[in-house]
PDB file of N, CA and C in Angstrom:
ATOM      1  N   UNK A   1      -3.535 -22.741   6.355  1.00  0.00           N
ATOM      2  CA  UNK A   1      -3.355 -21.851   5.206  1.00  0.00           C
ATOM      3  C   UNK A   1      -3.573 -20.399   5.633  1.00  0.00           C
ATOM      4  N   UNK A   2      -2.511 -19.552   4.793  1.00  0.00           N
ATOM      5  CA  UNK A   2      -2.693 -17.917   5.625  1.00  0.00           C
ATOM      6  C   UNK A   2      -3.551 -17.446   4.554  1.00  0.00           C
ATOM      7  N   UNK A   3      -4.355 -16.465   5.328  1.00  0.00           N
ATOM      8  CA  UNK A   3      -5.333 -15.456   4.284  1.00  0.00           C
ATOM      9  C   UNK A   3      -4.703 -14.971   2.940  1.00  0.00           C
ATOM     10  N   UNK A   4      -3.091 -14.726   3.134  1.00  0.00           N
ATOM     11  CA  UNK A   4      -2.451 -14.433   1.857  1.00  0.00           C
ATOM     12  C   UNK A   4      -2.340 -15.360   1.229  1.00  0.00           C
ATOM     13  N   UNK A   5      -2.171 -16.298   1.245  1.00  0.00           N
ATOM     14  CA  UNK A   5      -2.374 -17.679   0.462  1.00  0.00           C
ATOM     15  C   UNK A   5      -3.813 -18.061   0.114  1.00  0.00           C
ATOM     16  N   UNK A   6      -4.578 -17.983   0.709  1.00  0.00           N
ATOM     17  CA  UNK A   6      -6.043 -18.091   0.136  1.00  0.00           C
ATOM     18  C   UNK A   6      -6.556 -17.012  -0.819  1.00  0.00           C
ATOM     19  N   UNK A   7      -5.727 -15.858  -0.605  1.00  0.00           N
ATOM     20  CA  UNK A   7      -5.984 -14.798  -1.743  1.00  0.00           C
ATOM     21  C   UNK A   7      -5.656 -15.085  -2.913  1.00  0.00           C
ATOM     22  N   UNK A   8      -4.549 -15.192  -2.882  1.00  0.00           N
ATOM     23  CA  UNK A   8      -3.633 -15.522  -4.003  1.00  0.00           C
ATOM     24  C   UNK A   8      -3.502 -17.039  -4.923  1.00  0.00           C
ATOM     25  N   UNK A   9      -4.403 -17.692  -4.279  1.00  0.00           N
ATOM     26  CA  UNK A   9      -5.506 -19.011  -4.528  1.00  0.00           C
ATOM     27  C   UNK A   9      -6.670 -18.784  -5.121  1.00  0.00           C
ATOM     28  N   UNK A  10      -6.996 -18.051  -4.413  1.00  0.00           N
ATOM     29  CA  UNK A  10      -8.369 -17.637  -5.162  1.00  0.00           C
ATOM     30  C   UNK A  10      -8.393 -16.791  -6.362  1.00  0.00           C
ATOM     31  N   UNK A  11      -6.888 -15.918  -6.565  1.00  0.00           N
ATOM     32  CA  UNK A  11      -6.829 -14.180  -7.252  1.00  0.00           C
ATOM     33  C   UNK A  11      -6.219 -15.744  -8.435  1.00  0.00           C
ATOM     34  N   UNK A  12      -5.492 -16.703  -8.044  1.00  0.00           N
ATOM     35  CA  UNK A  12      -5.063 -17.671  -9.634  1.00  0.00           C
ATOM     36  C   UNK A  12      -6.248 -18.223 -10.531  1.00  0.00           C
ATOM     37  N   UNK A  13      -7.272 -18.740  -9.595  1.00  0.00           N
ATOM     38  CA  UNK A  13      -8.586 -19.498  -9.911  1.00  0.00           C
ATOM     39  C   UNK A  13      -9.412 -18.806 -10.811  1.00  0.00           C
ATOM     40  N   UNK A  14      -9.689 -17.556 -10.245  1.00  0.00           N
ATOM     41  CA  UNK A  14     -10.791 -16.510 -11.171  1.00  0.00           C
ATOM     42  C   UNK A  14     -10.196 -15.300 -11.631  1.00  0.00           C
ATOM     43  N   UNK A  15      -9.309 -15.228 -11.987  1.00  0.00           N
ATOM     44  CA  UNK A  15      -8.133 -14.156 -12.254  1.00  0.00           C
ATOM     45  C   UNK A  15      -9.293 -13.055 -12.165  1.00  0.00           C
ATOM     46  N   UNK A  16     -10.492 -12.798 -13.632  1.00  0.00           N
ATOM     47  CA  UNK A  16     -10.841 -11.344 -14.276  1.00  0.00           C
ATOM     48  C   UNK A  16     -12.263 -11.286 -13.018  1.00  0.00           C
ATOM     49  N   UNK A  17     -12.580 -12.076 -12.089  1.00  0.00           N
ATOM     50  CA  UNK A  17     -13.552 -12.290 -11.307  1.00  0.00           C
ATOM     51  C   UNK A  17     -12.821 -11.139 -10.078  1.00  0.00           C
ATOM     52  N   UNK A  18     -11.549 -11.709 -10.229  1.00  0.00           N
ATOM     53  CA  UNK A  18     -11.115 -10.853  -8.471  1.00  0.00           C
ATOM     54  C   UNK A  18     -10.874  -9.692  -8.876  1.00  0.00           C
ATOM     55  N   UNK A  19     -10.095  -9.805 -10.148  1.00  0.00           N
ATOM     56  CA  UNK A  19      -9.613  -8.544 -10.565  1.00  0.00           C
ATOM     57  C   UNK A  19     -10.797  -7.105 -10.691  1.00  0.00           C
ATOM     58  N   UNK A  20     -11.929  -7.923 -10.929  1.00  0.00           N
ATOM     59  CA  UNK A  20     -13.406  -6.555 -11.127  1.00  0.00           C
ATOM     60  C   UNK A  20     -13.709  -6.616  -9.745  1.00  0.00           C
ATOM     61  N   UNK A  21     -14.241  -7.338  -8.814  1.00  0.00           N
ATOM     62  CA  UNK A  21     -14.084  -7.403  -7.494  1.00  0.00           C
ATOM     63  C   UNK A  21     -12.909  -5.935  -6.884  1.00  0.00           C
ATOM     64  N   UNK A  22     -11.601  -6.413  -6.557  1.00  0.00           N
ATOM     65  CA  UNK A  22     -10.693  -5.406  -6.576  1.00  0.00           C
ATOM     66  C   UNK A  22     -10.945  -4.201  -7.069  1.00  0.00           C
ATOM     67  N   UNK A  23     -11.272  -4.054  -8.312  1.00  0.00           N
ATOM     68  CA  UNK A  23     -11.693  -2.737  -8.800  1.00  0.00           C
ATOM     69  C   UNK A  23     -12.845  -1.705  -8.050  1.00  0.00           C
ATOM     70  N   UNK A  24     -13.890  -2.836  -8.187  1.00  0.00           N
ATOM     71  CA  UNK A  24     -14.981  -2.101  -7.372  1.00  0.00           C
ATOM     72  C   UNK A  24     -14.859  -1.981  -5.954  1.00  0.00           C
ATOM     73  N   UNK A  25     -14.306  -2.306  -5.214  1.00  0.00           N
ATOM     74  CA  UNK A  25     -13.616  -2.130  -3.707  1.00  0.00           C
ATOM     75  C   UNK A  25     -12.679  -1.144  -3.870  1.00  0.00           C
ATOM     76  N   UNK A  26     -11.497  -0.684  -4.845  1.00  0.00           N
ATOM     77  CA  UNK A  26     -11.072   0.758  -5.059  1.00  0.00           C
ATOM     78  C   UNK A  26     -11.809   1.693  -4.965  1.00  0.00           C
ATOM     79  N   UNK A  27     -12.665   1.118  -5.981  1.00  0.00           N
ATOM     80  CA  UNK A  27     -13.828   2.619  -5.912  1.00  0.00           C
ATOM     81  C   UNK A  27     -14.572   3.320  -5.053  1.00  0.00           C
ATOM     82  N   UNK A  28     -15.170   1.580  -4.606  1.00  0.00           N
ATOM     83  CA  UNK A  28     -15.470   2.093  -3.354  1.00  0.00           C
ATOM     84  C   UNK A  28     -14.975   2.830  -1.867  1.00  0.00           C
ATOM     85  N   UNK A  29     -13.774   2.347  -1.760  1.00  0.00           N
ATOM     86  CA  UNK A  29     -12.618   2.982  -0.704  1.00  0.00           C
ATOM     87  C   UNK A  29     -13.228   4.699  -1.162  1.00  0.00           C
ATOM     88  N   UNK A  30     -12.410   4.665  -2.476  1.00  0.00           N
ATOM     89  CA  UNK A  30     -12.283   6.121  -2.876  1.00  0.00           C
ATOM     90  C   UNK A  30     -13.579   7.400  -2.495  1.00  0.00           C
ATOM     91  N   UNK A  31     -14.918   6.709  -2.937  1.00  0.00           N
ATOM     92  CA  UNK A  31     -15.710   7.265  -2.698  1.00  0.00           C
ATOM     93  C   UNK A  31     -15.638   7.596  -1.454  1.00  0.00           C
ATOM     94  N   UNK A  32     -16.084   6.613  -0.612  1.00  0.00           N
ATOM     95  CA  UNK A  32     -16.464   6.749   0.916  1.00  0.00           C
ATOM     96  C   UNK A  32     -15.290   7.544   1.641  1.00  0.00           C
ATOM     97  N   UNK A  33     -13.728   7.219   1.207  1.00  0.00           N
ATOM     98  CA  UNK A  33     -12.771   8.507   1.958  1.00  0.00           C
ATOM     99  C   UNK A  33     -13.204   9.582   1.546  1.00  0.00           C
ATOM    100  N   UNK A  34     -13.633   9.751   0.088  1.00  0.00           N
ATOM    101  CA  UNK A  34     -13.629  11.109  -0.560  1.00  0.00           C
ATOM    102  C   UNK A  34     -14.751  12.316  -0.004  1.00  0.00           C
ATOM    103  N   UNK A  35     -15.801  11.300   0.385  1.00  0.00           N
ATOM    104  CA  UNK A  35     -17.152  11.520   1.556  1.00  0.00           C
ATOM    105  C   UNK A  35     -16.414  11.940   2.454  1.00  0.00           C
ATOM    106  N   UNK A  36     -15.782  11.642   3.399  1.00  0.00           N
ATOM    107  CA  UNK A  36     -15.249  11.427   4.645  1.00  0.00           C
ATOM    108  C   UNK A  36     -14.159  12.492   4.438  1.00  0.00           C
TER     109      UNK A  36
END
């Protein structure tokens, strides 16, 4: 099984779980480039 398939396995299973996950990993990106 490819990592994109385990994503997209996992992103069906807990839809609003990955989806806040995802969110807070945006943010976080954002911050830390925005630092940087």
């Amino acid at each position: 099984m490819s990592p994109l398939e385990l994503v997209i396995n996992f992103f069906a299973r807990s839809n609003f779980f990955t989806l806040v996950i995802m969110l807070w990993l945006s943010i976080y990106f954002i911050i830390t480039f925005g630092i940087l």
